[in-house]
C-alpha atoms as a PDB file:
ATOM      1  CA  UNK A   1      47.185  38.178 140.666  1.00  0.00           C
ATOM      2  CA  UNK A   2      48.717  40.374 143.527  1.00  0.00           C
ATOM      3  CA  UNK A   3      47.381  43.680 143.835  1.00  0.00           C
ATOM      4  CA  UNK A   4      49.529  46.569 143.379  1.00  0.00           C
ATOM      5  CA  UNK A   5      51.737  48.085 146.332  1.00  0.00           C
ATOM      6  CA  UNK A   6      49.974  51.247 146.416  1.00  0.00           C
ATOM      7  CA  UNK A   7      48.189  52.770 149.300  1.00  0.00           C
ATOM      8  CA  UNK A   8      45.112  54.789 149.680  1.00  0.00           C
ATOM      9  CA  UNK A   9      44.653  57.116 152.101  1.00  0.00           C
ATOM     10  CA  UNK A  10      41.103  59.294 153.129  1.00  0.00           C
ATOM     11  CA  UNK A  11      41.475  62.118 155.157  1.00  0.00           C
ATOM     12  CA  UNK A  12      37.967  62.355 156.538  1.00  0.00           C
ATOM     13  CA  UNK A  13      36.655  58.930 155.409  1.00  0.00           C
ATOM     14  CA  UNK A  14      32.946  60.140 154.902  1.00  0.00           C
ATOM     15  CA  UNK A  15      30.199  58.983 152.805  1.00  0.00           C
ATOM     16  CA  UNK A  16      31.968  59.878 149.411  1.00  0.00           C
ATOM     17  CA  UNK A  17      35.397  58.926 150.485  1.00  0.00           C
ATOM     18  CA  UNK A  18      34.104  55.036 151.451  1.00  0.00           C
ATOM     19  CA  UNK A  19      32.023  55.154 147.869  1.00  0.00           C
ATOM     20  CA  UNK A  20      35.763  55.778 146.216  1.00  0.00           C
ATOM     21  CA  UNK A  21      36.987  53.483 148.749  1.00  0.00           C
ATOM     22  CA  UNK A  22      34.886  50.331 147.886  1.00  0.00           C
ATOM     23  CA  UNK A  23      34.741  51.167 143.760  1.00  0.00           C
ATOM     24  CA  UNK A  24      38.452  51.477 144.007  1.00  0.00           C
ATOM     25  CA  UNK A  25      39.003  47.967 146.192  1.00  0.00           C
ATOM     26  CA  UNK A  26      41.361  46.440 143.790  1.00  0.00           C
ATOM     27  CA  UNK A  27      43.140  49.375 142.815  1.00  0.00           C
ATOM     28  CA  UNK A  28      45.404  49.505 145.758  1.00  0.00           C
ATOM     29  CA  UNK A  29      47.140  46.897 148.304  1.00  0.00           C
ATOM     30  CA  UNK A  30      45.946  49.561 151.217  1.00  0.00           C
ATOM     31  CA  UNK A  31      43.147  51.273 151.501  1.00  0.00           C
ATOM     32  CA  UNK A  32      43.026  53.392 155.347  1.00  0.00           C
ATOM     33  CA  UNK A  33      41.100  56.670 156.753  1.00  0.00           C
ATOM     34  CA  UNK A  34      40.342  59.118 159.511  1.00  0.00           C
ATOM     35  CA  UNK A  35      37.316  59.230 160.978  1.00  0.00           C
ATOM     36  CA  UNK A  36      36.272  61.424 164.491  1.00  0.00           C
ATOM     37  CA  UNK A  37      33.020  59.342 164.521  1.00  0.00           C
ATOM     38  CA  UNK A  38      33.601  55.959 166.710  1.00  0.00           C
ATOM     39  CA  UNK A  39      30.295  54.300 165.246  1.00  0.00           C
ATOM     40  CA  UNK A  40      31.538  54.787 161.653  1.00  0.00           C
ATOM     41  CA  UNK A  41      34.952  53.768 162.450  1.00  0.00           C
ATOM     42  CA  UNK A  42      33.503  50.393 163.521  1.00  0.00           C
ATOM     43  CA  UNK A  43      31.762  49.839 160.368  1.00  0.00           C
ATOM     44  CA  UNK A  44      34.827  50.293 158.135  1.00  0.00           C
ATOM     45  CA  UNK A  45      36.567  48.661 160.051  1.00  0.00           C
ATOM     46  CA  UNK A  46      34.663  45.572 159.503  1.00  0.00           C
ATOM     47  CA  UNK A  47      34.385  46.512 155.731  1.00  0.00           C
ATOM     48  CA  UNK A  48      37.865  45.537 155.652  1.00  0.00           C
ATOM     49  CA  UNK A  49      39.487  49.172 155.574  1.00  0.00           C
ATOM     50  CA  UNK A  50      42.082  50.704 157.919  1.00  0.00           C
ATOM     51  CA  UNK A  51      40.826  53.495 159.932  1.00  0.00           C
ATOM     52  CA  UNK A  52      42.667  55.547 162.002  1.00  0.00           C
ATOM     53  CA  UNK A  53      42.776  58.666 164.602  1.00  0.00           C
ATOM     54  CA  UNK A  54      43.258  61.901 162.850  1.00  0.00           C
ATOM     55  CA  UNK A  55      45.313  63.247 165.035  1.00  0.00           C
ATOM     56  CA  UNK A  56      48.209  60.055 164.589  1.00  0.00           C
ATOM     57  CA  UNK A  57      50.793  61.720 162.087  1.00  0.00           C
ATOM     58  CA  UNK A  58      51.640  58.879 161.119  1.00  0.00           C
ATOM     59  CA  UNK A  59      48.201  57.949 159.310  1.00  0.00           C
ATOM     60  CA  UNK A  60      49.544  58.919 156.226  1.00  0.00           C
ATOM     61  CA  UNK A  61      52.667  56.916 156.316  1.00  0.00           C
ATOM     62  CA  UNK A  62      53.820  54.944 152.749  1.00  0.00           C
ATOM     63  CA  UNK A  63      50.435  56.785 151.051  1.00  0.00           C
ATOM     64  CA  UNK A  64      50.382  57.094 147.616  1.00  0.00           C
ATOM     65  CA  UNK A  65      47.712  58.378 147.589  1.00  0.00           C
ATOM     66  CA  UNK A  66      45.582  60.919 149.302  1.00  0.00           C
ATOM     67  CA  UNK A  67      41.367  61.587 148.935  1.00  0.00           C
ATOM     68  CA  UNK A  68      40.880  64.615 151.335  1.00  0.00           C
ATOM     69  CA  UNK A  69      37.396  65.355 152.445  1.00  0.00           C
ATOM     70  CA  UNK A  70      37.502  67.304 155.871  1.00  0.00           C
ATOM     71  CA  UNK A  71      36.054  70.048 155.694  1.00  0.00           C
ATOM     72  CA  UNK A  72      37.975  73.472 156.385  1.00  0.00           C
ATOM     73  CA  UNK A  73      37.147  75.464 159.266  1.00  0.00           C
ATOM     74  CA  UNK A  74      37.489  79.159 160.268  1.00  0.00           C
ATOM     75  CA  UNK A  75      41.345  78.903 160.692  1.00  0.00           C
ATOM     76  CA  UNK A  76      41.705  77.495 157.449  1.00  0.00           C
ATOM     77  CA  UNK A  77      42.439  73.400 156.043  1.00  0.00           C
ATOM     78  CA  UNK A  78      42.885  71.131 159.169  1.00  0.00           C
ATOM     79  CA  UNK A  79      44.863  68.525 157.031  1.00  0.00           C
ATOM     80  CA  UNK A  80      47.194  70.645 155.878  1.00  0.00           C
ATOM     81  CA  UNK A  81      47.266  71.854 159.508  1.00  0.00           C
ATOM     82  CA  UNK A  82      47.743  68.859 161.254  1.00  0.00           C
ATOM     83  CA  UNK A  83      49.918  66.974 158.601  1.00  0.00           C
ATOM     84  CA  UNK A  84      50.951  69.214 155.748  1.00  0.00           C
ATOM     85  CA  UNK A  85      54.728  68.958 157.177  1.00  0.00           C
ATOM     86  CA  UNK A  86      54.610  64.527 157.587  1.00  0.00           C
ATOM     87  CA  UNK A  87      52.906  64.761 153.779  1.00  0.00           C
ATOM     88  CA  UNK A  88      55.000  67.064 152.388  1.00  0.00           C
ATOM     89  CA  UNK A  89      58.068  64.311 153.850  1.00  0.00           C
ATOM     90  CA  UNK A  90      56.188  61.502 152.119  1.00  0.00           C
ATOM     91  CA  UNK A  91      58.535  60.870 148.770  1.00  0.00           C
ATOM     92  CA  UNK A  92      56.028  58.294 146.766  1.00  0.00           C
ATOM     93  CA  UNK A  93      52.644  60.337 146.170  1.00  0.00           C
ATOM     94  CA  UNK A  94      51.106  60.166 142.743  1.00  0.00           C
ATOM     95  CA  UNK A  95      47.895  61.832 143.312  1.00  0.00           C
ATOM     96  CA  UNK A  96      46.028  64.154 145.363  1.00  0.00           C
ATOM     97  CA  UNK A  97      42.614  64.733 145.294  1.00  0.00           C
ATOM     98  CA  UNK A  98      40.580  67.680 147.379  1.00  0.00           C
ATOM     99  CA  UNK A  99      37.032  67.236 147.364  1.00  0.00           C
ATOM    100  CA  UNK A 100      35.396  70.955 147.165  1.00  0.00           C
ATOM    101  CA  UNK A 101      31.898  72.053 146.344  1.00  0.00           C
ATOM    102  CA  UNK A 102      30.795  73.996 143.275  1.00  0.00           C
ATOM    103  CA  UNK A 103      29.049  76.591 146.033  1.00  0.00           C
ATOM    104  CA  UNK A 104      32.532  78.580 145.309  1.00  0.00           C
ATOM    105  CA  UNK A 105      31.118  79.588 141.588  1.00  0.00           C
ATOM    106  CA  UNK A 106      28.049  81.365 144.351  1.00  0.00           C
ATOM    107  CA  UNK A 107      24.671  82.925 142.833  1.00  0.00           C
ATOM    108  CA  UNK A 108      24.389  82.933 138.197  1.00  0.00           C
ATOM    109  CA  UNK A 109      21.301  83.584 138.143  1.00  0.00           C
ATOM    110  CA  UNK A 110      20.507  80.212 136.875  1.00  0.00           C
ATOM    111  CA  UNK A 111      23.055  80.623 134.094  1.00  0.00           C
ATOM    112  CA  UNK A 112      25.640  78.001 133.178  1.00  0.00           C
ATOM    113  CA  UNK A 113      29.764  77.913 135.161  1.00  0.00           C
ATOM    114  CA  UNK A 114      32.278  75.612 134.325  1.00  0.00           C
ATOM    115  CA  UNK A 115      35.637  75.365 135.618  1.00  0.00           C
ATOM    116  CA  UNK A 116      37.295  78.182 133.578  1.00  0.00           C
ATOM    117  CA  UNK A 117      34.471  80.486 134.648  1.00  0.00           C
ATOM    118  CA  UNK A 118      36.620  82.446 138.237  1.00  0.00           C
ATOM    119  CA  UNK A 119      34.525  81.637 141.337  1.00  0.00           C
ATOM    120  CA  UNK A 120      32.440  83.950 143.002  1.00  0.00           C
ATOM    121  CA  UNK A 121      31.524  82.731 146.465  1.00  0.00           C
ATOM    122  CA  UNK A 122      28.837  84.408 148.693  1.00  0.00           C
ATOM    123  CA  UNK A 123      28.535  82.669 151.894  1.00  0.00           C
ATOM    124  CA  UNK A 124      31.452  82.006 154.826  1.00  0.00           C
ATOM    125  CA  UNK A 125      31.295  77.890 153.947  1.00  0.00           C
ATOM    126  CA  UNK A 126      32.322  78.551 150.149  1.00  0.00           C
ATOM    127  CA  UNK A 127      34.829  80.938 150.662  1.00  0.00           C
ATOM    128  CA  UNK A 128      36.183  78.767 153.393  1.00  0.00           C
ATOM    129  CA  UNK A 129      36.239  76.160 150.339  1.00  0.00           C
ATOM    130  CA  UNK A 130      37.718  78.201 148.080  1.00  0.00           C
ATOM    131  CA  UNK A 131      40.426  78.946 150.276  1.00  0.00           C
ATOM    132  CA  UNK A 132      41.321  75.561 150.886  1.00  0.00           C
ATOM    133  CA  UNK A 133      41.073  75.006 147.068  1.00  0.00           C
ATOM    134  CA  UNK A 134      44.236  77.405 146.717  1.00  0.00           C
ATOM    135  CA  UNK A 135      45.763  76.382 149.730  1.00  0.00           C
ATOM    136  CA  UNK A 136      46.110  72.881 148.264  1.00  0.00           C
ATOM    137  CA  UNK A 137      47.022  73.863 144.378  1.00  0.00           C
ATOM    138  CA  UNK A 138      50.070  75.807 146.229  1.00  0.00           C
ATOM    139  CA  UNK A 139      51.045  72.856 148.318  1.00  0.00           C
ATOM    140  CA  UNK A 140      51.119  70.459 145.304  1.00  0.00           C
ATOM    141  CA  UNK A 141      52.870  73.125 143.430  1.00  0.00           C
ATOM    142  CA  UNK A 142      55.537  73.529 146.404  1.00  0.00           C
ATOM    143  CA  UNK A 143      55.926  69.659 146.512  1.00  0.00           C
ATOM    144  CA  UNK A 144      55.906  68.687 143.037  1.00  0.00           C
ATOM    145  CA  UNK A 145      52.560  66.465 143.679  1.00  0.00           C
ATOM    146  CA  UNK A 146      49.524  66.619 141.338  1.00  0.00           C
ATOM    147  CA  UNK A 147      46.902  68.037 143.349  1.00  0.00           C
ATOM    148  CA  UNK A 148      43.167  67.539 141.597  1.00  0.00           C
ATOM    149  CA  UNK A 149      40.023  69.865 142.475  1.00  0.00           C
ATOM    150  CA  UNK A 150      36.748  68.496 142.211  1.00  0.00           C
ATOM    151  CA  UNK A 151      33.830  70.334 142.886  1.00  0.00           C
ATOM    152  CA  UNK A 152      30.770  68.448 143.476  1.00  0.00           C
ATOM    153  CA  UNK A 153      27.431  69.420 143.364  1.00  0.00           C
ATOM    154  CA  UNK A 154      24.885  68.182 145.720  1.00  0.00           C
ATOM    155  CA  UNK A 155      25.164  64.624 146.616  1.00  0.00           C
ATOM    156  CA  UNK A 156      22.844  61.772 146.537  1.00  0.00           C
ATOM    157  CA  UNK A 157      22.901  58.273 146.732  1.00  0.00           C
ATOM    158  CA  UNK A 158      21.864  55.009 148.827  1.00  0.00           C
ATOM    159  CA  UNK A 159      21.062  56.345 151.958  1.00  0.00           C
ATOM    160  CA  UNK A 160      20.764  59.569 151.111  1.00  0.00           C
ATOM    161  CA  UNK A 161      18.121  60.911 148.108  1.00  0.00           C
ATOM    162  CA  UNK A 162      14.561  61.961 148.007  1.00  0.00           C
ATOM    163  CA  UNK A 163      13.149  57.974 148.654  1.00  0.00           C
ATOM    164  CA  UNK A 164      14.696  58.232 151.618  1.00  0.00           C
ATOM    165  CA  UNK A 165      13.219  61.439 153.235  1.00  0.00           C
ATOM    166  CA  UNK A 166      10.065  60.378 151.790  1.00  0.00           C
ATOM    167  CA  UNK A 167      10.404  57.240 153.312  1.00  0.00           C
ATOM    168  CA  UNK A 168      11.087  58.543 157.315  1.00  0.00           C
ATOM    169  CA  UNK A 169       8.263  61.574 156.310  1.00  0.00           C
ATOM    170  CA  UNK A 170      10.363  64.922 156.157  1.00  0.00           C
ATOM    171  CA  UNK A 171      10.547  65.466 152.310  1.00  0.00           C
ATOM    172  CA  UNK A 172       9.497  68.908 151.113  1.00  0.00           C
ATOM    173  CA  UNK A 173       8.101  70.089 148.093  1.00  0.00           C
ATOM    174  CA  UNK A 174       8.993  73.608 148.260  1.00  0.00           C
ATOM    175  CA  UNK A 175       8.442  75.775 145.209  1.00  0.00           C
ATOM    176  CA  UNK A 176      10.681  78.502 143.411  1.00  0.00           C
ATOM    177  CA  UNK A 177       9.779  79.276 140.206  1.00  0.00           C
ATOM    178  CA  UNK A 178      12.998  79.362 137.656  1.00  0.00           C
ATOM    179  CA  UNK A 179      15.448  77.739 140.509  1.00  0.00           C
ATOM    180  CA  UNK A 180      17.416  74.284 139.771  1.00  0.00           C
ATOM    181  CA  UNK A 181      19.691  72.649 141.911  1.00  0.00           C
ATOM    182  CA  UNK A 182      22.967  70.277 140.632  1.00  0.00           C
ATOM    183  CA  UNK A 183      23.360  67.362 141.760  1.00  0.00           C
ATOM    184  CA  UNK A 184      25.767  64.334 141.439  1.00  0.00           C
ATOM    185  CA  UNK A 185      25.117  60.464 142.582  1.00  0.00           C
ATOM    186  CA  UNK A 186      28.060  59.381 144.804  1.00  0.00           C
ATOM    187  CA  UNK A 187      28.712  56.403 142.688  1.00  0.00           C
ATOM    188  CA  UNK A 188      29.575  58.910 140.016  1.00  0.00           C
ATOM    189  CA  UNK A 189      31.811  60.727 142.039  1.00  0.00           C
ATOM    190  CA  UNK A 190      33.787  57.614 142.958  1.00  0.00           C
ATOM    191  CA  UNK A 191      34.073  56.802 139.032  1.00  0.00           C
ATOM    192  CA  UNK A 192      35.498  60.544 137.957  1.00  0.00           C
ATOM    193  CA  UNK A 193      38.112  60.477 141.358  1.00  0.00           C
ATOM    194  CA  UNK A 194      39.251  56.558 139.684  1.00  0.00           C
ATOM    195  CA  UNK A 195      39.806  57.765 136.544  1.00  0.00           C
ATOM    196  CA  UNK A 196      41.681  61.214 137.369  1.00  0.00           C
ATOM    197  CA  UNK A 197      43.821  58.735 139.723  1.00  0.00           C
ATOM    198  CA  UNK A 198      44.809  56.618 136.383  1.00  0.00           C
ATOM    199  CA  UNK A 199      46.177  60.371 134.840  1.00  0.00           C
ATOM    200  CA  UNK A 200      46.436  62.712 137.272  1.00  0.00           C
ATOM    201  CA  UNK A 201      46.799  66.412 135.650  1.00  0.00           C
ATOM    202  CA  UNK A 202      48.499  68.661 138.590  1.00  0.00           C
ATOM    203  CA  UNK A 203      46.547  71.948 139.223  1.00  0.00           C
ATOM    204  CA  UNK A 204      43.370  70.781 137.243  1.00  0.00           C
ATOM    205  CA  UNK A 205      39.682  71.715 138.823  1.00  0.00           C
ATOM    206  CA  UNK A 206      36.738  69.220 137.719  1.00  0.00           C
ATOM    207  CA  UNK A 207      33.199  69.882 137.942  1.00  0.00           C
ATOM    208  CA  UNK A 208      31.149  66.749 139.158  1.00  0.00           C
ATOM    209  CA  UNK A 209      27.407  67.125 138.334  1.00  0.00           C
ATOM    210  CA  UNK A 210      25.187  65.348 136.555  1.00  0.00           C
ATOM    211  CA  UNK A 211      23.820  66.355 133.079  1.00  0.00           C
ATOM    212  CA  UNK A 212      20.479  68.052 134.313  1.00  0.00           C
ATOM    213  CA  UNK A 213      20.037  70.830 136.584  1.00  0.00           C
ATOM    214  CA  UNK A 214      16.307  70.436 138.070  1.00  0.00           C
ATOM    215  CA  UNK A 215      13.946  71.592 140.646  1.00  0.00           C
ATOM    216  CA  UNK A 216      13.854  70.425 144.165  1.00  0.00           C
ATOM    217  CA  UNK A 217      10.201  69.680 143.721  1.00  0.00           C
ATOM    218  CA  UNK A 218      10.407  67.892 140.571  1.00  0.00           C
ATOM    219  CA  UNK A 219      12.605  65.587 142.094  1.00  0.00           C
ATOM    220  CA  UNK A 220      10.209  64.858 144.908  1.00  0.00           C
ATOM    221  CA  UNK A 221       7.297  64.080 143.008  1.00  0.00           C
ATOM    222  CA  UNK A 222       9.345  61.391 140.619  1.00  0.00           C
ATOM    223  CA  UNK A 223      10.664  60.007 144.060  1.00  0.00           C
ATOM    224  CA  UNK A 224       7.141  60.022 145.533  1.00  0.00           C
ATOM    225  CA  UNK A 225       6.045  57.794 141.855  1.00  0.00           C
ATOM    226  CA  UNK A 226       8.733  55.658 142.358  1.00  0.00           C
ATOM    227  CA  UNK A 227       7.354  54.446 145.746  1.00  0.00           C
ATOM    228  CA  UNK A 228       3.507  55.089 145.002  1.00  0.00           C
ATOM    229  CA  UNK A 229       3.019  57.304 147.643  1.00  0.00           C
ATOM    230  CA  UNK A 230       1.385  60.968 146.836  1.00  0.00           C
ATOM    231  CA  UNK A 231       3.817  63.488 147.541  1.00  0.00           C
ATOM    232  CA  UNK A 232       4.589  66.042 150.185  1.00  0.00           C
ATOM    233  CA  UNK A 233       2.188  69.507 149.226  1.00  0.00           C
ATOM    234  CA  UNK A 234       3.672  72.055 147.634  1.00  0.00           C
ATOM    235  CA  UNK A 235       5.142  74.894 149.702  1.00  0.00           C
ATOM    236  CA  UNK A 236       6.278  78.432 148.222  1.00  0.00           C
ATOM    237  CA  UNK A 237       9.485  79.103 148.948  1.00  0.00           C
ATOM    238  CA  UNK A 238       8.805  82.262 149.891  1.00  0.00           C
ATOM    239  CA  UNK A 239       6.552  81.459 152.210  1.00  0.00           C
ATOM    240  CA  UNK A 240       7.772  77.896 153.933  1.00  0.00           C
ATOM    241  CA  UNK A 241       9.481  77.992 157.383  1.00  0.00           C
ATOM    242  CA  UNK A 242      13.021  76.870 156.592  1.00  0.00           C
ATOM    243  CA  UNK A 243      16.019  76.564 158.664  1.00  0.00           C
ATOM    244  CA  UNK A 244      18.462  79.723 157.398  1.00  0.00           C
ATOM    245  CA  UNK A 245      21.202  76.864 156.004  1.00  0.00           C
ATOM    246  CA  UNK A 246      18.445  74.993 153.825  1.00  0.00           C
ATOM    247  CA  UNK A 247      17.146  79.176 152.900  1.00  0.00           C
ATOM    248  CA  UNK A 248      20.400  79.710 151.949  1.00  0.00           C
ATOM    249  CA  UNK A 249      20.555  76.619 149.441  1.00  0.00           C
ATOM    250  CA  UNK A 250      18.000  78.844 147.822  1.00  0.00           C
ATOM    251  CA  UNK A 251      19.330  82.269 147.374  1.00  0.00           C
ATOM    252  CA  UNK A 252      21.297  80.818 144.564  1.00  0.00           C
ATOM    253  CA  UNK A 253      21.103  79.507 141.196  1.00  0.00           C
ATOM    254  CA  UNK A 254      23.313  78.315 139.041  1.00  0.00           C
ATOM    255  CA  UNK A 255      24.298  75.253 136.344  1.00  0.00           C
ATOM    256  CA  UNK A 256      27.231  73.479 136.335  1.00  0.00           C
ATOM    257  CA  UNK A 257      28.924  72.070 133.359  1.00  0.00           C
ATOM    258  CA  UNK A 258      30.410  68.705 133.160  1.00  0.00           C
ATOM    259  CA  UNK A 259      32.238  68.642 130.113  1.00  0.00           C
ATOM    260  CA  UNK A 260      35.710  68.709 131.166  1.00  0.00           C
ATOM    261  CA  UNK A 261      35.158  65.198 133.465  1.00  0.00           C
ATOM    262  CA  UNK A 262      33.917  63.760 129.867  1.00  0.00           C
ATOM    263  CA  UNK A 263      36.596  64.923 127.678  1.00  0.00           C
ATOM    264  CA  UNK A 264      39.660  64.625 130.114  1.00  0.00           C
ATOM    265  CA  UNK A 265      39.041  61.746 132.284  1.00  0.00           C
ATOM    266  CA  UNK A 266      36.482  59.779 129.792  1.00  0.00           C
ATOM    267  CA  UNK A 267      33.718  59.533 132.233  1.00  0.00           C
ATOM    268  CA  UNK A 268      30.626  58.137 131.069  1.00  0.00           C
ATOM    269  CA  UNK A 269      27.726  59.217 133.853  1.00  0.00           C
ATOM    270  CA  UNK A 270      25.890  56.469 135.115  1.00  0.00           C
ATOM    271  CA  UNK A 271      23.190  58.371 136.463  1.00  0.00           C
ATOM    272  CA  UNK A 272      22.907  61.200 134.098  1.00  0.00           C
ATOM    273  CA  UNK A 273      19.986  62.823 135.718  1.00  0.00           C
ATOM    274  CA  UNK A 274      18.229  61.714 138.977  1.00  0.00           C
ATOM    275  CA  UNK A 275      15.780  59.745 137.270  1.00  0.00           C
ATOM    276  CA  UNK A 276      18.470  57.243 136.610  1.00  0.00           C
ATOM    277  CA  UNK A 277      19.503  57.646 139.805  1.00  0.00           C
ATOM    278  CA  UNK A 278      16.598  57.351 141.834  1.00  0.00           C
ATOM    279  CA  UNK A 279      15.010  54.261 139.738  1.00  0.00           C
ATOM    280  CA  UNK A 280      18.454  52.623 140.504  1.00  0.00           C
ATOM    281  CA  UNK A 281      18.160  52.973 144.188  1.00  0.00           C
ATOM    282  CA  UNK A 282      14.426  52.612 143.942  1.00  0.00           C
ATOM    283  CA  UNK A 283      13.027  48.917 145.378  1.00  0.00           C
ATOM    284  CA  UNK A 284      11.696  46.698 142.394  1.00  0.00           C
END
């Protein structure tokens, strides 16, 4: 059976961009990117995707489809930018999808946001975010293209969780009493972007986050099980020497509901907390 004539397109082809890239294989006839990094662009090349300069405007030519993942800067979104003119031009898109973070809800205190709850951002990065949120909801608005949110909470997967750090030695077990983080595994993120591709609602924001908010340190020490190895020693936070971005992940608390990815878009977590997550990536 032929695959269908549509074409993905990643604008900033990073680690959760290739996860939606490989889950979503035989969804499309085309599946290309941008990537700055040369290294990277070698590997997906020989993964079988296209991957191309971001500064070509024609990298999103024929698209139907557009995952954007670049990250805004000072002056604002660099895809819209670079190419907002050669994607507004492009007549056959059915879906766009801005990854954000949920660091534009900012500090609750450790009490519960979803997505009708109005953002509150307190650092440069999220209102950066933010910013490029409604930058993007205008420009699908102007164009007539459904233009999805998703706000992701922090991300972990193969490569990248708790095993990992504990494996190369710089896992921390640093201690705040009351403070959770959110997290979400990337192969969950690649599921929720699928299914809001197969019904695309224009405008909507979705949470992605799995169903339990935890602590840092609780996380280490079922990592550290996992592998049999005793864990990293416990540090008070307000006492361990961190660098001010990994302080900053700390000033905040907050926990982020996932409802709306369940009821809209039918998404059934995989990995609803990181225990499922990290015995998954976990050797046997």
């Amino acid at each position: 059976m032929s695959r269908p004539p549509r074409k993905l397109v990643c604008l900033g082809f990073g680690y959760c961009a290739e996860a939606l890239a490989r889950a979503a294989a035989d969804d499309f006839a085309d599946i290309a990117g941008t990537t700055r990094q040369p290294g990277r662009a070698r590997a997906l090349a020989a993964a079988g995707f296209s991957v191309l300069p971001f500064d070509r405007p024609d990298c999103v030519d024929g698209a139907t489809h557009l995952a954007i993942s670049a990250p805004p800067g000072a002056d604002g979104d660099p895809v819209l930018a670079a190419l907002g003119d050669r994607i507004a031009a492009e007549g056959g898109l059915a879906w766009i999808g801005y990854l954000s973070t949920t660091g534009v809800y900012g500090d609750r205190n450790g009490g519960w946001v979803g997505e009708e709850d109005a953002p509150r951002p307190d650092s440069a990065r999220a209102q950066r975010r933010l910013a490029a949120e409604r930058a993007w909801l205008a420009f699908g608005e102007a164009q007539g293209v459904p233009v999805q949110i998703f706000r992701l909470a922090g991300i972990y997967g193969p490569g990248r969780s708790a095993l990992d750090r504990l494996r190369a030695g710089t896992a921390r077990r640093i201690v705040k009493p009351g403070h959770v983080f959110c997290r979400i595994h990337v192969a969950d993120i690649a599921q929720a972007l699928r299914a809001s591709i197969a019904r695309p609602a224009a405008g909507r924001i979705y949470n992605l986050a799995d169903d339990e908010p935890a602590p840092q340190a609780d996380v280490v020490v079922f990592a550290a099980r996992l592998l049999g190895v005793a864990p990293p020693p416990e540090e008070r936070f307000e006492t361990a020497e961190l660098p001010p971005p990994a302080r900053g992940f700390y000033a905040g608390c907050r926990r982020v509901r996932n409802d709306r990815i369940k009821r809209e878009l039918g998404v059934v977590l995989r990995f609803p907390s990181y225990r499922e997550g990290l015995r998954d990536l976990a050797p046997p």
